[in-house]
ModelCIF file with pLDDT and N, C-alpha, C, O atoms, coordinates in Angstrom:
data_MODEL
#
_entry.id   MODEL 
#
_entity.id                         1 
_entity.type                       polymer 
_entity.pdbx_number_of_molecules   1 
#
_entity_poly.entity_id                      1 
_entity_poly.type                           'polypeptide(L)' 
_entity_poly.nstd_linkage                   no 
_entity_poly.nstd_monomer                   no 
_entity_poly.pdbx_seq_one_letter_code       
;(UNK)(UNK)(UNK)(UNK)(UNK)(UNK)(UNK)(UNK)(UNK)(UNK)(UNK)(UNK)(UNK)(UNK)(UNK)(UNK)
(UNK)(UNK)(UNK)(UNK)(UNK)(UNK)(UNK)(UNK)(UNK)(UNK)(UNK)(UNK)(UNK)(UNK)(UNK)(UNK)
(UNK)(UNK)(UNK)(UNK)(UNK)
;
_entity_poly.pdbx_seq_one_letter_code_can   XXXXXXXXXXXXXXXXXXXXXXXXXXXXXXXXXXXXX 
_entity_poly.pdbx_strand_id                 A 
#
loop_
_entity_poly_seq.entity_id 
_entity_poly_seq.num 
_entity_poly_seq.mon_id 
_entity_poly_seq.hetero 
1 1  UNK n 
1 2  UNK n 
1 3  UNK n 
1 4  UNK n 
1 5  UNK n 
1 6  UNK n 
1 7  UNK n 
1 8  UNK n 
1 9  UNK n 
1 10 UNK n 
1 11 UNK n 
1 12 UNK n 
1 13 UNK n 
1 14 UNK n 
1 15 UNK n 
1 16 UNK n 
1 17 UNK n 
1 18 UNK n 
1 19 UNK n 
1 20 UNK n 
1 21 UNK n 
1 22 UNK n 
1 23 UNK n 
1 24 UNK n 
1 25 UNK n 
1 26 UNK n 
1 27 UNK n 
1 28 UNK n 
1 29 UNK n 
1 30 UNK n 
1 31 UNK n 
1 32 UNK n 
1 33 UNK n 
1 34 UNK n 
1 35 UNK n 
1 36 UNK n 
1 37 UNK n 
#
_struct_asym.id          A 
_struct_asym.entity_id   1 
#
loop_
_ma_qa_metric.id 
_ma_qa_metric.mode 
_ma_qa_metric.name 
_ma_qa_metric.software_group_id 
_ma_qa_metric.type 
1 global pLDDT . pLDDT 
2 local  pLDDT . pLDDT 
#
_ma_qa_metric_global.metric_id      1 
_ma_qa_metric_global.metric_value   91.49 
_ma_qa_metric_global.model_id       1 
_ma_qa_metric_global.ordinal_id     1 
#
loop_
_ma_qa_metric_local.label_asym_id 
_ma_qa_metric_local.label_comp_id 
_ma_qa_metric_local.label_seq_id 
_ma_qa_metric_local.metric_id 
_ma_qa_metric_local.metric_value 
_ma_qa_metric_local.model_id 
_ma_qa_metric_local.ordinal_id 
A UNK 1  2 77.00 1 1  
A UNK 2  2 77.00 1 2  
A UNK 3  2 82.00 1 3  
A UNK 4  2 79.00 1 4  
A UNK 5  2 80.00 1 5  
A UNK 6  2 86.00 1 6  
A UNK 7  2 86.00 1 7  
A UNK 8  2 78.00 1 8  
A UNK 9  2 80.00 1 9  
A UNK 10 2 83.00 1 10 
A UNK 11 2 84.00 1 11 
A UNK 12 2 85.00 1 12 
A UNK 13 2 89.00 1 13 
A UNK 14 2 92.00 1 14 
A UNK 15 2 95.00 1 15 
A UNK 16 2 97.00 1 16 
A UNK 17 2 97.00 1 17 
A UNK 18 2 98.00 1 18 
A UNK 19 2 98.00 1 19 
A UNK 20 2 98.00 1 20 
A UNK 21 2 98.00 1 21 
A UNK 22 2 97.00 1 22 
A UNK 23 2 97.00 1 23 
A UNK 24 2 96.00 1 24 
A UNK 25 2 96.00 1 25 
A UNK 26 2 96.00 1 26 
A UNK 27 2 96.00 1 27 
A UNK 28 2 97.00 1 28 
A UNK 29 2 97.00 1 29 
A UNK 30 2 98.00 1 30 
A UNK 31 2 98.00 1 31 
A UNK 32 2 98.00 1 32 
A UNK 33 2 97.00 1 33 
A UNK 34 2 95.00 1 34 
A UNK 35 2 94.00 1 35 
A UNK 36 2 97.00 1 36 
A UNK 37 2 97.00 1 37 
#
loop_
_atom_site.group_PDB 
_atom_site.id 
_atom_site.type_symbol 
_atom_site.label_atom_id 
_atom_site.label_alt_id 
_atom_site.label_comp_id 
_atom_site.label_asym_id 
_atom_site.label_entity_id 
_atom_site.label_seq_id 
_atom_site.pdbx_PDB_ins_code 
_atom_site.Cartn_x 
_atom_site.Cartn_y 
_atom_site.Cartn_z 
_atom_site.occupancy 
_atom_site.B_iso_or_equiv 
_atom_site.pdbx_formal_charge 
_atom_site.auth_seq_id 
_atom_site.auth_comp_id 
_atom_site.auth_asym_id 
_atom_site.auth_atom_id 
_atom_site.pdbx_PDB_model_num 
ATOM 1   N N  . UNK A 1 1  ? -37.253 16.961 -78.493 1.00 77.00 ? 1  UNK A N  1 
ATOM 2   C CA . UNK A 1 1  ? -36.393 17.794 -79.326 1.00 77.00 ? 1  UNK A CA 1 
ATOM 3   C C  . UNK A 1 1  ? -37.169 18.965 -79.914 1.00 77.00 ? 1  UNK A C  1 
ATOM 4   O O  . UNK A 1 1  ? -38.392 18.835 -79.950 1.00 77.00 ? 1  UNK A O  1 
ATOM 5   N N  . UNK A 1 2  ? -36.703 19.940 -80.318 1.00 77.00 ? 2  UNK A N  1 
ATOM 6   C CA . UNK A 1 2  ? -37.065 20.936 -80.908 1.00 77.00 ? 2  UNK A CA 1 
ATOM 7   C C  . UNK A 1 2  ? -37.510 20.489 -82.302 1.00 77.00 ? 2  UNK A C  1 
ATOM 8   O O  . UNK A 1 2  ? -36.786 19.697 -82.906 1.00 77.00 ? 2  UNK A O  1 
ATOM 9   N N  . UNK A 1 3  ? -38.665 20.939 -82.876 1.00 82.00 ? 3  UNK A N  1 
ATOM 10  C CA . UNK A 1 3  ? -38.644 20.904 -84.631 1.00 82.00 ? 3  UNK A CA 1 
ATOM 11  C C  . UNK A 1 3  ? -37.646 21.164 -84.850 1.00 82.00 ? 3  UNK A C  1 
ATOM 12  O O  . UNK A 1 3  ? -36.921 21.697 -84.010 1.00 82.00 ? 3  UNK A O  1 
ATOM 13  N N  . UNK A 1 4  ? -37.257 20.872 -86.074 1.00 79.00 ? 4  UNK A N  1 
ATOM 14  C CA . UNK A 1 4  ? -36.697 20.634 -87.155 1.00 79.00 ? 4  UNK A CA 1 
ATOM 15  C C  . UNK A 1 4  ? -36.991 21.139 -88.087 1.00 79.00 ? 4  UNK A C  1 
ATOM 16  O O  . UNK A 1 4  ? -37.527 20.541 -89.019 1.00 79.00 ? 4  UNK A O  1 
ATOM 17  N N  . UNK A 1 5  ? -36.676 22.579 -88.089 1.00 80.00 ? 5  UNK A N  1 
ATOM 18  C CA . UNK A 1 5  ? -36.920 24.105 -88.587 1.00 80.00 ? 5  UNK A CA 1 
ATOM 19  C C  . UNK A 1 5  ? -35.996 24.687 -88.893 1.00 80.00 ? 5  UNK A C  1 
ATOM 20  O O  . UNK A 1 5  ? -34.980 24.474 -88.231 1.00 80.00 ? 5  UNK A O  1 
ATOM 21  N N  . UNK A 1 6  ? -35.919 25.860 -90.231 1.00 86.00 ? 6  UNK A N  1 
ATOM 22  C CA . UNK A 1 6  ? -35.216 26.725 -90.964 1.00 86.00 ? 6  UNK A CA 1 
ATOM 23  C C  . UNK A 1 6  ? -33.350 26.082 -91.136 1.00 86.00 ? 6  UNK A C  1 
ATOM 24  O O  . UNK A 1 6  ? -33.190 24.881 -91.356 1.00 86.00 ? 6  UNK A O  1 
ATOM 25  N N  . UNK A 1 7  ? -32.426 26.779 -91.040 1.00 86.00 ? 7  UNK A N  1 
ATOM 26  C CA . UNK A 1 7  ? -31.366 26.022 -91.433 1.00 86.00 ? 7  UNK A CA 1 
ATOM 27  C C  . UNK A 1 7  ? -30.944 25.224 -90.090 1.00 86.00 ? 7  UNK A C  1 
ATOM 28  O O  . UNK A 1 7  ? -30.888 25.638 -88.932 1.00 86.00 ? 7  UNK A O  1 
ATOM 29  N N  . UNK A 1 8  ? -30.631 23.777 -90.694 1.00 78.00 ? 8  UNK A N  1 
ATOM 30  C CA . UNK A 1 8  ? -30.430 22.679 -89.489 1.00 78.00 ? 8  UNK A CA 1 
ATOM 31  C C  . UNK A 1 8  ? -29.342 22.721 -89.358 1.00 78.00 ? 8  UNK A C  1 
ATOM 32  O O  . UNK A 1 8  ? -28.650 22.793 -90.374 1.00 78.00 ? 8  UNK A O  1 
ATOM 33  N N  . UNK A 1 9  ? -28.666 22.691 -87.947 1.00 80.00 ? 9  UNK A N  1 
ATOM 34  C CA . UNK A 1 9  ? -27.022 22.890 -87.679 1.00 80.00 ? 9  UNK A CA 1 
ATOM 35  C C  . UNK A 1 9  ? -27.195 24.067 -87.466 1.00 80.00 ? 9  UNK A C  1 
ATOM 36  O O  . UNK A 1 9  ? -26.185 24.344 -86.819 1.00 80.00 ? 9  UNK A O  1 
ATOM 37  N N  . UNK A 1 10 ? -27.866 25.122 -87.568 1.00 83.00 ? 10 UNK A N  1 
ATOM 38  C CA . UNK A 1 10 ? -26.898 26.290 -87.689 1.00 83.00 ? 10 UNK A CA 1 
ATOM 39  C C  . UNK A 1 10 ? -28.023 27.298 -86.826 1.00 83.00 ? 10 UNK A C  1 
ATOM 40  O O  . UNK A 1 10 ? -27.607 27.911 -85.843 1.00 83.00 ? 10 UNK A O  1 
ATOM 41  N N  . UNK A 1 11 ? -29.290 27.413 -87.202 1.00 84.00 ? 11 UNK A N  1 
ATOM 42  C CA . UNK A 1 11 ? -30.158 28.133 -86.054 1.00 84.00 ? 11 UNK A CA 1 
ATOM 43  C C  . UNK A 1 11 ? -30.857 27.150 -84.762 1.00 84.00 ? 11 UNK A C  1 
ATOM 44  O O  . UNK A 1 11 ? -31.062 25.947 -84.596 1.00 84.00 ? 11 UNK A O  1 
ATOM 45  N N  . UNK A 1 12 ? -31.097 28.490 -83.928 1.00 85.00 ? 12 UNK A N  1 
ATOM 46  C CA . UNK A 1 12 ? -31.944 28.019 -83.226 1.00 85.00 ? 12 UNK A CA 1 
ATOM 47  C C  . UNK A 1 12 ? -31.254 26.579 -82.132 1.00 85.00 ? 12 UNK A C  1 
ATOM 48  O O  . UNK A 1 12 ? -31.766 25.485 -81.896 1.00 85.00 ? 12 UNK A O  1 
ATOM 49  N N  . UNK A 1 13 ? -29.992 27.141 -81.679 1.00 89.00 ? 13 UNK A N  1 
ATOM 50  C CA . UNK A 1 13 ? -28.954 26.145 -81.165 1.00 89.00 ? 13 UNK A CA 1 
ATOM 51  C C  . UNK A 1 13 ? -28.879 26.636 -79.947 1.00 89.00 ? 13 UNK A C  1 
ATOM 52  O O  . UNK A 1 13 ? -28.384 27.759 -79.854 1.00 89.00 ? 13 UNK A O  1 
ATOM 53  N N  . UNK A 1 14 ? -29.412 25.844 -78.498 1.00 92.00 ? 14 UNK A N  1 
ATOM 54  C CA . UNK A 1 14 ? -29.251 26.593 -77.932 1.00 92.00 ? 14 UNK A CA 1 
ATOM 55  C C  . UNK A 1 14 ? -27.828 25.834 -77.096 1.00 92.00 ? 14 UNK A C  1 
ATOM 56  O O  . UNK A 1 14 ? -27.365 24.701 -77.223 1.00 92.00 ? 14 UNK A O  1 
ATOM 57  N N  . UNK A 1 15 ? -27.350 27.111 -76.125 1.00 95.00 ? 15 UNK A N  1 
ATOM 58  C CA . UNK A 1 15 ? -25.773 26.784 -75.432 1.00 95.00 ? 15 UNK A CA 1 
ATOM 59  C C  . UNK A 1 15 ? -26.244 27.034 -74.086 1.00 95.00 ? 15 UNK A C  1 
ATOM 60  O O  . UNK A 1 15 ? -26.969 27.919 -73.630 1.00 95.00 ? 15 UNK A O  1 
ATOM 61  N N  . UNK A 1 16 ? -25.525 25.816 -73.437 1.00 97.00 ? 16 UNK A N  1 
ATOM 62  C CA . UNK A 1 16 ? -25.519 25.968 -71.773 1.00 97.00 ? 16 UNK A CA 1 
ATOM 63  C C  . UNK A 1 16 ? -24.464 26.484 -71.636 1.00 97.00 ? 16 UNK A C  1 
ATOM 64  O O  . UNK A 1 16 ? -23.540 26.265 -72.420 1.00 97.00 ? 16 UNK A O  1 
ATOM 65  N N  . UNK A 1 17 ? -24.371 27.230 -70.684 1.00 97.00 ? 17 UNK A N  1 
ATOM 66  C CA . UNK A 1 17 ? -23.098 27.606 -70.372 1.00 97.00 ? 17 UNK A CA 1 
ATOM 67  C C  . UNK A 1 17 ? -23.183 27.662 -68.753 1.00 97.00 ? 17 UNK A C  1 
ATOM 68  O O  . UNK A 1 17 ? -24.334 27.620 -68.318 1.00 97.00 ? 17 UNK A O  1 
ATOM 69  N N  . UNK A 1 18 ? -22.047 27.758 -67.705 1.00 98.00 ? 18 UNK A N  1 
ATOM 70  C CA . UNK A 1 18 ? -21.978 28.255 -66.457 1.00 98.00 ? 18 UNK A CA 1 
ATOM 71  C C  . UNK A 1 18 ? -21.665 29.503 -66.014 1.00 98.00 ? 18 UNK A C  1 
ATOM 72  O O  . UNK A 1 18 ? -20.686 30.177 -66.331 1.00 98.00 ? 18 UNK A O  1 
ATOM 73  N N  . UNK A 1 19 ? -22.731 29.834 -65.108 1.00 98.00 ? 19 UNK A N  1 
ATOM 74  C CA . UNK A 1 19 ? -23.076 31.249 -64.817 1.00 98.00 ? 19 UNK A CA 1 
ATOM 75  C C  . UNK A 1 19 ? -22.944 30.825 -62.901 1.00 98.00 ? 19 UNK A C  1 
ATOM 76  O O  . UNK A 1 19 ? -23.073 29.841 -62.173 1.00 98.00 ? 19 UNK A O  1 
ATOM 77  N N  . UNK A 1 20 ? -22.608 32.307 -62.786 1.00 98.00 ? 20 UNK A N  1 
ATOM 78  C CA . UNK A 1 20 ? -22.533 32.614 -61.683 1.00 98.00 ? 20 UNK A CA 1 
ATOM 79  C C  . UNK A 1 20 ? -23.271 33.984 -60.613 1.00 98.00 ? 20 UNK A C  1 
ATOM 80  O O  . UNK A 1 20 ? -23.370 35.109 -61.104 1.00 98.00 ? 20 UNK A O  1 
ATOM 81  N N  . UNK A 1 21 ? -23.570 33.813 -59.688 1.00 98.00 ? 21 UNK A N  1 
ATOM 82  C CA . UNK A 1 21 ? -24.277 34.865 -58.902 1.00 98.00 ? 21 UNK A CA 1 
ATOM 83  C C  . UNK A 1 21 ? -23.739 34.997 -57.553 1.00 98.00 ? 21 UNK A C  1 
ATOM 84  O O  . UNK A 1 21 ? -23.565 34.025 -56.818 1.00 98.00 ? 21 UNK A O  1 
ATOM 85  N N  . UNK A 1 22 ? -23.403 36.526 -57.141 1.00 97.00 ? 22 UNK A N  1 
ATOM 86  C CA . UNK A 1 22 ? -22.747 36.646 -55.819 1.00 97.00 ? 22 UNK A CA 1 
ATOM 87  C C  . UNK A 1 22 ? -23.638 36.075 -54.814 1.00 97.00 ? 22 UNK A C  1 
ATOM 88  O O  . UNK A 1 22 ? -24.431 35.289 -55.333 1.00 97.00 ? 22 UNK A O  1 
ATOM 89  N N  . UNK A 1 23 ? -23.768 36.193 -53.648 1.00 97.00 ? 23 UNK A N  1 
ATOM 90  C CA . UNK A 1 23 ? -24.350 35.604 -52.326 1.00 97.00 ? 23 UNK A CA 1 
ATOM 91  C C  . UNK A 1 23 ? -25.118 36.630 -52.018 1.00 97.00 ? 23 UNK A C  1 
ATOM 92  O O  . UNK A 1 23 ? -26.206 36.443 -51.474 1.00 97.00 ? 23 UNK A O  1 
ATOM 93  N N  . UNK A 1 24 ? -24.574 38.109 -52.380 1.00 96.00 ? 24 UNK A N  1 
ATOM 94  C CA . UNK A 1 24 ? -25.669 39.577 -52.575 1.00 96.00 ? 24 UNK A CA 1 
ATOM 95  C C  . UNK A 1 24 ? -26.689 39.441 -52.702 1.00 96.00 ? 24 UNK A C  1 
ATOM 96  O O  . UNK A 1 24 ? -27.653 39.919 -52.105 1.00 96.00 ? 24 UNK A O  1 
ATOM 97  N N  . UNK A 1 25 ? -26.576 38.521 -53.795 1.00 96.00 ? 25 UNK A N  1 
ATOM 98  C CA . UNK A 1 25 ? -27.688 38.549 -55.547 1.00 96.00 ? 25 UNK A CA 1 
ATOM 99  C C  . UNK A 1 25 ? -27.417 39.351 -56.495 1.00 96.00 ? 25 UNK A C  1 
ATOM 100 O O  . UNK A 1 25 ? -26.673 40.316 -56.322 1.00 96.00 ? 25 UNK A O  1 
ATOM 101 N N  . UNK A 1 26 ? -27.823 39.149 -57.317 1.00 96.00 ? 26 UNK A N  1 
ATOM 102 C CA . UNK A 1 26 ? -27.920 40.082 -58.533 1.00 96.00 ? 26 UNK A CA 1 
ATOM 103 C C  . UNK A 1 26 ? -28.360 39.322 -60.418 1.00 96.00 ? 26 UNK A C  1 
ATOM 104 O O  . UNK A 1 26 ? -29.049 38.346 -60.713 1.00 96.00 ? 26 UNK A O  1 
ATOM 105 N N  . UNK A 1 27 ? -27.787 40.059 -61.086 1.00 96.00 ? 27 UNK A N  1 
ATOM 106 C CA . UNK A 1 27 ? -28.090 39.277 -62.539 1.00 96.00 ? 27 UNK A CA 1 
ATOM 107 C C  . UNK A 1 27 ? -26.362 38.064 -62.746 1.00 96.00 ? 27 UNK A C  1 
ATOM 108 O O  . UNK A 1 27 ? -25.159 38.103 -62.489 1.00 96.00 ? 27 UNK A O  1 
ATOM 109 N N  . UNK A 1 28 ? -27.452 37.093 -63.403 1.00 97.00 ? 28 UNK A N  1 
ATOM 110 C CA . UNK A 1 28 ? -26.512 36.079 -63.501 1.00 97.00 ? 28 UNK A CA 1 
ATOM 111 C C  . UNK A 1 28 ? -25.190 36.407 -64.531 1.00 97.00 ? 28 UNK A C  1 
ATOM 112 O O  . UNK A 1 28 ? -25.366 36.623 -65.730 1.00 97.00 ? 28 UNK A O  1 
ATOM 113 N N  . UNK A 1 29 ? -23.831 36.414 -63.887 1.00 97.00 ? 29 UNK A N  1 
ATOM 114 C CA . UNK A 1 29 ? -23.072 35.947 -64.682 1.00 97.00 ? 29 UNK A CA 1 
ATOM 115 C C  . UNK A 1 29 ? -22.579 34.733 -65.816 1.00 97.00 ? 29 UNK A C  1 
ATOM 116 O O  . UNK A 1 29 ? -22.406 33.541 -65.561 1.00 97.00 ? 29 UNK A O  1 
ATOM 117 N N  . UNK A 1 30 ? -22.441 35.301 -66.910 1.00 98.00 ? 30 UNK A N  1 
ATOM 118 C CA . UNK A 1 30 ? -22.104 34.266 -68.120 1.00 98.00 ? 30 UNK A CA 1 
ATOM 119 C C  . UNK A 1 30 ? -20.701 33.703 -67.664 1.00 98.00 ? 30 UNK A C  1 
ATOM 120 O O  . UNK A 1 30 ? -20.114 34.749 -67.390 1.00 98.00 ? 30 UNK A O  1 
ATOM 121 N N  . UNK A 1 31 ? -19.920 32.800 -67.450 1.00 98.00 ? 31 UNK A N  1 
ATOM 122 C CA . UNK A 1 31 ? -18.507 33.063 -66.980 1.00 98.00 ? 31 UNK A CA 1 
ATOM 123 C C  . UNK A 1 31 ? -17.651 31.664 -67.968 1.00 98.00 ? 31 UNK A C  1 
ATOM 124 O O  . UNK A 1 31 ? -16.425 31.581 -67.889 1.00 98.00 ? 31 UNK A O  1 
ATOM 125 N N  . UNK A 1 32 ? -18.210 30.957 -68.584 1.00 98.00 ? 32 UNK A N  1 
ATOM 126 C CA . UNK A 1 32 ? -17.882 30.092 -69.724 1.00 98.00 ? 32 UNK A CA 1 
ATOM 127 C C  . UNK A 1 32 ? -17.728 30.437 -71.012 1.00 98.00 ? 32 UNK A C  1 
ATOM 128 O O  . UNK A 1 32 ? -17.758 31.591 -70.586 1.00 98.00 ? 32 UNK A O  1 
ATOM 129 N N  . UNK A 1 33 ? -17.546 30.613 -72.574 1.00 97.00 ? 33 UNK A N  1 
ATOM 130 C CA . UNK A 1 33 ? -17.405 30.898 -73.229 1.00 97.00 ? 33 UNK A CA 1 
ATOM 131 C C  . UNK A 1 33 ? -18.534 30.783 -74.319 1.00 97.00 ? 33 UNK A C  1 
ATOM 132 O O  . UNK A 1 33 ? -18.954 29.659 -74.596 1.00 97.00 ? 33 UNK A O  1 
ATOM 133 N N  . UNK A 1 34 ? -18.979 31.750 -74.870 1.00 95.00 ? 34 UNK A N  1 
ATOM 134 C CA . UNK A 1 34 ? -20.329 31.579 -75.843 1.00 95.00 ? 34 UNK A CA 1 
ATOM 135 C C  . UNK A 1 34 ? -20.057 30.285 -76.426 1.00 95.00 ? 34 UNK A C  1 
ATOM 136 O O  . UNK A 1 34 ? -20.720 29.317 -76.055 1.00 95.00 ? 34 UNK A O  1 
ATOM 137 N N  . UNK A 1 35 ? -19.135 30.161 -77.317 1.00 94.00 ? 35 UNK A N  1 
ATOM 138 C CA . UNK A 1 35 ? -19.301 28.767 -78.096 1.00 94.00 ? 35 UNK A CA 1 
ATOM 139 C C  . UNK A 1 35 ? -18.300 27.715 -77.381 1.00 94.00 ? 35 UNK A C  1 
ATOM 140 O O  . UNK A 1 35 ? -17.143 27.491 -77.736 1.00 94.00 ? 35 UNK A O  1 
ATOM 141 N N  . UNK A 1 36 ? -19.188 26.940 -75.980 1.00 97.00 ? 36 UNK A N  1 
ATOM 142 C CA . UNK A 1 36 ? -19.034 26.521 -75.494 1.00 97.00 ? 36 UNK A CA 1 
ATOM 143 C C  . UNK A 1 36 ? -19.912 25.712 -74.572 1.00 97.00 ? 36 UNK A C  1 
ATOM 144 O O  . UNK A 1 36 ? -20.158 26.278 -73.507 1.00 97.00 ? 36 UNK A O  1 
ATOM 145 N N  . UNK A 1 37 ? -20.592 24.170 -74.788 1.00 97.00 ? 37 UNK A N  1 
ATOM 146 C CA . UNK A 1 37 ? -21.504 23.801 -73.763 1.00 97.00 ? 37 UNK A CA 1 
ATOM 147 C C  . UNK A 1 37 ? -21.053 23.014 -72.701 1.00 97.00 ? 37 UNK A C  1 
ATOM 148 O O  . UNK A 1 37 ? -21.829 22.685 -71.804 1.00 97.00 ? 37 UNK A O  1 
#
């Protein structure tokens, strides 16, 4: 786990989300919703 640092619950949270990339390539698409894991 991460320390257990500055405000708990609330920083330092990280989010998975699903991303996507053409068959081209390129930079990954975010395609799920920020507050969303």
């Amino acid at each position: 786990a991460k320390p257990a640092l500055g405000e708990i619950g609330v920083e330092g949270i990280e989010v998975e989300r699903l991303a996507t990339v053409s068959a081209q390539g390129g930079s990954p698409q975010l395609v799920s919703p920020a507050g969303s894991y």
